[in-house]
Protein backbone atom coordinates (compact mmCIF):
# COMPACT_ATOMS: atom_id res chain seq x y z
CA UNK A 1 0.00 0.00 0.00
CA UNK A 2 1.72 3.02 -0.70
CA UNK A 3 2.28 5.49 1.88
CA UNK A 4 0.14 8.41 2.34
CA UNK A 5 1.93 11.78 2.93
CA UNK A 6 1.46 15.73 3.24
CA UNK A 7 3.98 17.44 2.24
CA UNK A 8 5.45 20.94 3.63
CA UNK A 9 7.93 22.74 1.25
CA UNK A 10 9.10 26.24 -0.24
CA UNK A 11 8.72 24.85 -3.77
CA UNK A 12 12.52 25.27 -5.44
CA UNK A 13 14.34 23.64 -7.33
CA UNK A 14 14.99 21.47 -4.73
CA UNK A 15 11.23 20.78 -3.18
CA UNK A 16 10.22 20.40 -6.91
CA UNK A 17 12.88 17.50 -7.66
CA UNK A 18 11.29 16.12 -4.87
CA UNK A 19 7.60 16.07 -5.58
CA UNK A 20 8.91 14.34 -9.22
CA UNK A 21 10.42 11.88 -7.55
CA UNK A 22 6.38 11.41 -5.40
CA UNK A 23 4.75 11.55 -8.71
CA UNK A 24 6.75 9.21 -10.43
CA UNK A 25 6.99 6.63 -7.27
CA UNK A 26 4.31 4.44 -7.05
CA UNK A 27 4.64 3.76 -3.12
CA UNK A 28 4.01 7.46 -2.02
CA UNK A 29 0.68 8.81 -2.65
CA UNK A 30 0.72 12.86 -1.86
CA UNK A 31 -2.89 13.61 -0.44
CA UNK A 32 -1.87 17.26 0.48
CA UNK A 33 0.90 19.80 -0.56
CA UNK A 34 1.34 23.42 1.92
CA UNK A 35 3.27 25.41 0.10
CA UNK A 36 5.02 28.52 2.49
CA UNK A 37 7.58 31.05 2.04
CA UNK A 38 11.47 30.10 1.76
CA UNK A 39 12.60 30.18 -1.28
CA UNK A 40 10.51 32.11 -2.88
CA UNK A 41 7.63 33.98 -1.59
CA UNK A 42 4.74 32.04 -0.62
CA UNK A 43 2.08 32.88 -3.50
CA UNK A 44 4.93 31.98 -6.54
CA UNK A 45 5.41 28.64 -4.18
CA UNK A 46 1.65 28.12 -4.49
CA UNK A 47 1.89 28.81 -8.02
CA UNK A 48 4.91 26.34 -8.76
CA UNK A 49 3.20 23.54 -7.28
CA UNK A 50 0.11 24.55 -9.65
CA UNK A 51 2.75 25.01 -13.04
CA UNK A 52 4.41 21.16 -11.37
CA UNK A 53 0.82 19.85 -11.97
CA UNK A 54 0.02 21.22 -15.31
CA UNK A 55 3.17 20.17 -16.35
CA UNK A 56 2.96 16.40 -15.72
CA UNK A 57 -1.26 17.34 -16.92
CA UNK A 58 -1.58 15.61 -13.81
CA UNK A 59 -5.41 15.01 -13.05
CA UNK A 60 -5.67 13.59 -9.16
CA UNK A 61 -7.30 16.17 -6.92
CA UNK A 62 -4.60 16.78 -4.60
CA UNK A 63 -4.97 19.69 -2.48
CA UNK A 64 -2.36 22.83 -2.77
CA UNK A 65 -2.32 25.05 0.30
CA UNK A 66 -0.92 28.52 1.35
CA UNK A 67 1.33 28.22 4.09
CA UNK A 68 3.04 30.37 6.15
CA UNK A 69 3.78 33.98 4.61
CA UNK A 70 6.47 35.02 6.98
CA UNK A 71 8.74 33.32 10.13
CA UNK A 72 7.93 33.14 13.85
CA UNK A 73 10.53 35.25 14.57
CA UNK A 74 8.63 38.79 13.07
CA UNK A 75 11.59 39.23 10.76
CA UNK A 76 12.16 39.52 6.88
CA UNK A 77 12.09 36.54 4.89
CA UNK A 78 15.11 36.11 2.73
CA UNK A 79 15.25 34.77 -0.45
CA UNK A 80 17.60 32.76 -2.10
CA UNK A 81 17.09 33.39 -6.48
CA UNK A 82 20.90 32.82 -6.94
CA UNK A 83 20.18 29.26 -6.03
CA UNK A 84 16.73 28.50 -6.63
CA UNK A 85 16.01 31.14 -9.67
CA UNK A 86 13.60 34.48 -9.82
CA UNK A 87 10.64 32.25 -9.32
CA UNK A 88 12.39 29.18 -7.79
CA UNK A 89 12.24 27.06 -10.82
CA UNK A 90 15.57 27.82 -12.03
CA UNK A 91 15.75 28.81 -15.70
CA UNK A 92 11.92 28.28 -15.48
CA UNK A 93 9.65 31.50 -15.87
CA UNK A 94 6.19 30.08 -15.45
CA UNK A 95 2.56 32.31 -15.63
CA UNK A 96 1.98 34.15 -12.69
CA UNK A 97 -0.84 32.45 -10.57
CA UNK A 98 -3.50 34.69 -9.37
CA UNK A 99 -5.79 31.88 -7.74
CA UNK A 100 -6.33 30.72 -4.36
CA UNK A 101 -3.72 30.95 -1.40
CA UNK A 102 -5.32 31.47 1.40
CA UNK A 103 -7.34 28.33 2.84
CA UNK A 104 -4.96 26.96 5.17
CA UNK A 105 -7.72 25.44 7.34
CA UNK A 106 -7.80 22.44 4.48
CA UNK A 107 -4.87 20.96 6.33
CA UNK A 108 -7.34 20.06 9.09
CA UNK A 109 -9.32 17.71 6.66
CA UNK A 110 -6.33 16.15 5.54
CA UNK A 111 -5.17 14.99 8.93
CA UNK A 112 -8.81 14.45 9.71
CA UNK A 113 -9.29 12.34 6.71
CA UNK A 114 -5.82 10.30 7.31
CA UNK A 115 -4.92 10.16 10.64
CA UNK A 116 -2.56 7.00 12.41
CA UNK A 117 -1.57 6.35 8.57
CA UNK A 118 -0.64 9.77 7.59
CA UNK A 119 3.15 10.93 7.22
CA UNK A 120 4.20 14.90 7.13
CA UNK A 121 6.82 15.11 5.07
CA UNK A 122 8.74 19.00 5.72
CA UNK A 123 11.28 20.08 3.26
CA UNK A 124 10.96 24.09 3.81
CA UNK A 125 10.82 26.15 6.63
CA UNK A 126 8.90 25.02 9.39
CA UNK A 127 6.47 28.11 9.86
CA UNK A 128 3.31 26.08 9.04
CA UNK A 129 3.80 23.08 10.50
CA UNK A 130 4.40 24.56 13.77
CA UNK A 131 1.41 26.84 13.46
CA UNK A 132 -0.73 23.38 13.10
CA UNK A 133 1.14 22.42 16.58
CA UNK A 134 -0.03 25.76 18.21
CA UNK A 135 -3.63 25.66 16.99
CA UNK A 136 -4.13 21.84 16.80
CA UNK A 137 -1.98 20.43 19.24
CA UNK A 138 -4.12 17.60 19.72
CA UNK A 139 -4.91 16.85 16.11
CA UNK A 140 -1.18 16.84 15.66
CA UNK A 141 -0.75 13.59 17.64
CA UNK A 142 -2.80 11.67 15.57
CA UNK A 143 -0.42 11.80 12.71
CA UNK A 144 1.66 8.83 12.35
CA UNK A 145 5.08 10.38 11.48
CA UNK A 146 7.19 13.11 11.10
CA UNK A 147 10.59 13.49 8.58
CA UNK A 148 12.09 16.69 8.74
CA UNK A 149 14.63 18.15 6.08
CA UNK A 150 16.74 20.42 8.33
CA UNK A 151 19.62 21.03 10.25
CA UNK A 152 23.47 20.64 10.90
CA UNK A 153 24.51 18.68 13.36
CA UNK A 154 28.66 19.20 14.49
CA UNK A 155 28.63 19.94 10.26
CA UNK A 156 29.16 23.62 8.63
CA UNK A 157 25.91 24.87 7.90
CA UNK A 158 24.30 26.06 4.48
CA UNK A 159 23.43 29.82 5.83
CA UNK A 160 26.50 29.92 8.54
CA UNK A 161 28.93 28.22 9.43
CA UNK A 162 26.85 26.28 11.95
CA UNK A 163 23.22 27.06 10.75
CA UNK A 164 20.96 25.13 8.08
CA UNK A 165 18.62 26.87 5.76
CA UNK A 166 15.15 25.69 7.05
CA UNK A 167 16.17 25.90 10.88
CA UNK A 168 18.06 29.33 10.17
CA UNK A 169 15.07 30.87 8.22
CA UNK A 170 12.39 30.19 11.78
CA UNK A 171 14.01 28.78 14.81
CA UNK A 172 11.29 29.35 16.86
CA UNK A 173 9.17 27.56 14.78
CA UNK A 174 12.44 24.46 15.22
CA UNK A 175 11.46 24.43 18.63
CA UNK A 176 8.08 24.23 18.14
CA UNK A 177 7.76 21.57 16.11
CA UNK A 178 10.37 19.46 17.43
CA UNK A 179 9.08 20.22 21.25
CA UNK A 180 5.53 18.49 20.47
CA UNK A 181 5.85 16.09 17.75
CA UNK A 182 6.19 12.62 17.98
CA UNK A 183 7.91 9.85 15.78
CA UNK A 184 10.25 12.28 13.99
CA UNK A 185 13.29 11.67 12.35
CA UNK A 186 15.76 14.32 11.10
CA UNK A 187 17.52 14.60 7.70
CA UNK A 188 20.23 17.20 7.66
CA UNK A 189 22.75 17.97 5.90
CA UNK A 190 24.50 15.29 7.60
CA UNK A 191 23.62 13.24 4.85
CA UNK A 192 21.80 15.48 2.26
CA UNK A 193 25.29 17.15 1.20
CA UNK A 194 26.50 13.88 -0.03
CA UNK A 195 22.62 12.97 -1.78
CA UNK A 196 25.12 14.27 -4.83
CA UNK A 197 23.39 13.76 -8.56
CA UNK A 198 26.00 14.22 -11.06
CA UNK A 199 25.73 15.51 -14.39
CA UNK A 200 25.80 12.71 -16.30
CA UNK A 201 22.99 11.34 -13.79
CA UNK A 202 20.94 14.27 -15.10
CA UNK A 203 21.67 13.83 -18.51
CA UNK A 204 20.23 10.33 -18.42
CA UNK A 205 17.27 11.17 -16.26
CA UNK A 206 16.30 14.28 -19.13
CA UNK A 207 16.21 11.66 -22.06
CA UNK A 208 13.00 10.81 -20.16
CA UNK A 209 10.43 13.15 -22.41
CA UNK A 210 8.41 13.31 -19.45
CA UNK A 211 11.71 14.33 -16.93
CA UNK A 212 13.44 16.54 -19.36
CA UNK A 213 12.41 19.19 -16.34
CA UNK A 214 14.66 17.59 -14.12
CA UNK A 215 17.64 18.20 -15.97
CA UNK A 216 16.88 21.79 -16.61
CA UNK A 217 16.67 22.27 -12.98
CA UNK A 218 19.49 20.24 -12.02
CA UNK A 219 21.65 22.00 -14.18
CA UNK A 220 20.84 25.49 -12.73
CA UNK A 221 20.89 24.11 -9.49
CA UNK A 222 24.51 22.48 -10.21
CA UNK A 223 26.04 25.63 -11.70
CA UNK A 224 24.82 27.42 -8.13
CA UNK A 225 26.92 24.95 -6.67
CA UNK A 226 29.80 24.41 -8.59
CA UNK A 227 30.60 28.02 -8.43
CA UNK A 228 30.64 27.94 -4.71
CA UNK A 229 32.88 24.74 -4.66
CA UNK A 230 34.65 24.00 -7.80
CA UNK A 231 35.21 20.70 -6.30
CA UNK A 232 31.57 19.25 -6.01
CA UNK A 233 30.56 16.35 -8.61
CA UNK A 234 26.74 17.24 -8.50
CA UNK A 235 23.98 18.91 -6.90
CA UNK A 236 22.72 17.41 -3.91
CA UNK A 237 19.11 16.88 -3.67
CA UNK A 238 18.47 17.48 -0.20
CA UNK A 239 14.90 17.01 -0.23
CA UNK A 240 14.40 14.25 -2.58
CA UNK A 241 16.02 12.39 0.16
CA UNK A 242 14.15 13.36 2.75
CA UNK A 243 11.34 12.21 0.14
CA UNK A 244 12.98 8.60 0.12
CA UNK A 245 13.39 8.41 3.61
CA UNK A 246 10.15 7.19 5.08
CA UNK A 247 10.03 4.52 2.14
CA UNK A 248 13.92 3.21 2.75
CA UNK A 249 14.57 3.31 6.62
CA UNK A 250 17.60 0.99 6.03
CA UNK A 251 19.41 3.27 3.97
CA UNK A 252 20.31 5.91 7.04
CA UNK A 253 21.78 4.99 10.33
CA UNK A 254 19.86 6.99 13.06
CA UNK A 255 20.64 8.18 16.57
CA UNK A 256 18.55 8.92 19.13
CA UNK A 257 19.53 11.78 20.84
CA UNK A 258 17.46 15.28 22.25
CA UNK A 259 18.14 18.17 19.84
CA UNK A 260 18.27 21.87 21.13
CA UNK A 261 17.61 24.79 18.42
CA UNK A 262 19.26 28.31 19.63
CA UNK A 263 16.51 30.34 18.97
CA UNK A 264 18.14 33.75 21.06
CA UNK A 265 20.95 34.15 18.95
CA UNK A 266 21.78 36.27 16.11
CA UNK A 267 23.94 36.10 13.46
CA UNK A 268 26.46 32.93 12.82
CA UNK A 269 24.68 31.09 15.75
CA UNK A 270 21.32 31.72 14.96
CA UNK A 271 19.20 28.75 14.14
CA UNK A 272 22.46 26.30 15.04
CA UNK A 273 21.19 22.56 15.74
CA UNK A 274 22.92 20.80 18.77
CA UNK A 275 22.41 17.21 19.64
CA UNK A 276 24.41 15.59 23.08
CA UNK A 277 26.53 12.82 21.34
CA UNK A 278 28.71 12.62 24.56
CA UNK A 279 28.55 8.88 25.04
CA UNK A 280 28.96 8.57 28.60
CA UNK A 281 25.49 10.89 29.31
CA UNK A 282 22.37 9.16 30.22
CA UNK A 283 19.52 11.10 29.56
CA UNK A 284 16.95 11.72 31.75
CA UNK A 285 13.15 10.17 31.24
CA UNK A 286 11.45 13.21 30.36
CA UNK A 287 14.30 13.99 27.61
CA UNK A 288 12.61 14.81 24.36
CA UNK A 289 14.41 12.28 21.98
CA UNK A 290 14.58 12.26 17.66
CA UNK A 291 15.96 10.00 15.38
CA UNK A 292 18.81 12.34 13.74
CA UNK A 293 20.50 10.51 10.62
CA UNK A 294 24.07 10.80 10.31
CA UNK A 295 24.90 8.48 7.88
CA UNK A 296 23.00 7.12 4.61
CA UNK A 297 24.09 4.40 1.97
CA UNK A 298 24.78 6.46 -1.28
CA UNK A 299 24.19 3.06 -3.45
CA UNK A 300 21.33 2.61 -2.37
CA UNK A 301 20.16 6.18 -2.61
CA UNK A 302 21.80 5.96 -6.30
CA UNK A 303 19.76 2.92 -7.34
CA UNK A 304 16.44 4.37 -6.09
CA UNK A 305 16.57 7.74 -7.40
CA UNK A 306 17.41 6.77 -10.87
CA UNK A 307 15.41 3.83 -11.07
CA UNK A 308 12.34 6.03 -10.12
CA UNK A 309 13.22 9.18 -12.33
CA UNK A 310 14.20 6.94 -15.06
CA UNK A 311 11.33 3.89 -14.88
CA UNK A 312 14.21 1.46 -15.44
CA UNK A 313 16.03 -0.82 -13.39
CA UNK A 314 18.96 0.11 -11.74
């Protein structure tokens, strides 16, 4: 049966890599997709996920919220379109969408209509989820599991030298979210640095007439990269992994530790990640534990993505 997930993203290059890899694997079904701020602004998120669907002249009814507009925090949003283009497709300049973005309340009948067998799937900032945590705390518990797209633990950040993107962008909403949910395992860059697709993976993946979107993206997103480290064989699909992760939980070792978000600090420390790996600490009972992944089998990772993106056998 595949497994049924809502998914919470900022809709770039990156988030949209991912939801091809959903649409094209048949052991995901995607009941719900909140779309917030991060990339780009949360109405040309909204409208990405709309162009995604035309695209593929994909026909399910799968609802596209409005997330979150702006962070916890009361700051600025920051965008990012030397990584993720003007609109956050890249090279991509689709039709401005002028439809609906406010009707965040749908989330509510997702969960409703899901519950125990429902996963939430965040690969953006974590405004929205944690906004579901403050209004429907209870709700919240009824979802089976959590995986989470953020953070660097004791690895340089993507934003500082310590700090991850998604965790930077809100910590408040960090804490939030990882001070109420349940069954929730961590992907950061620990691992989603090294989720590396290389050129030549791309080029094989766009003979695909229905993923020659992928390598147009890719590409963009590996010429961000390559100019900020000459040395890098790819781009690393950060989210596509998280993606993967609830389907493949032999392909990351985990460790189960309690994670503390610095959510006073500005500038280099702001949004840093810090999990207790000092062995000889026992934690107490009440200790707020997650499954962080540290490690992840790049084979393995390999053979899925292309296999998926390509409909062959890898």
């Amino acid at each position: 049966m595949a497994k049924k997930v809502l998914v919470f993203g900022d809709i770039g290059v990156d988030d949209v890599i991912a939801l091809i890899y959903a649409y094209f694997n048949d052991d995901i079904e995607v009941v719900g997709i909140v779309a917030d701020y991060g990339n780009v602004p949360r109405d040309v998120a909204v409208g990405n996920v709309h162009y995604l669907f035309e695209h593929f002249e994909e026909e399910k009814i799968i609802p596209i919220i409005g997330g979150a507009e702006a962070p916890m925090t009361g700051g600025t949003p920051t965008f990012y379109p030397e990584i993720h283009g003007e609109y956050g497709l890249g090279p991509i300049t689709p039709e401005q969408y002028e439809g609906e973005t406010e009707n965040f309340f749908e989330i509510v009948d997702i969960i409703n209509n899901h519950r125990d067998e429902l996963t939430i799937i965040n690969i953006g900032r974590l405004t929205a989820l944690a906004t579901m945590f403050i209004l429907y705390r209870s709700l919240m518990k009824e979802v089976k599991e959590y995986y989470i797209m953020g953070g660097a633990f004791w690895v340089p950040g993507n934003v500082t030298a310590v700090s991850e993107a998604n965790f930077h962008a809100d910590p408040v909403a960090v804490k939030i979210v990882l001070t109420y949910a349940e069954n929730v395992k961590i992907i950061p860059l620990n691992v989603t640095d090294h989720a590396i697709v290389t050129p030549e993976m791309a080029e094989y993946i766009g003979a695909r007439e229905q993923t020659t979107i992928v390598k147009k993206l890719l590409d963009y997103y590996y010429e961000f990269y390559k100019s900020r480290n000459p040395d890098i064989k790819g781009s690393p699909v950060h989210d596509a992994l998280t993606m993967m992760a609830p389907l493949h939980p032999d392909m990351f070792h985990y460790r189960q530790l309690p994670v503390h978000i610095d959510t006073t600090a500005t500038g280099i420390l702001r949004g840093q990640s810090i999990a207790d790996i000092r062995p000889y600490i026992e934690f107490e009972e009440t200790a707020k534990l997650h499954d962080i992944a540290f490690q992840f089998d790049y084979p393995l990772f390999f053979k899925d993505f292309m296999s998926v993106m390509t409909g062959e056998s890898f």
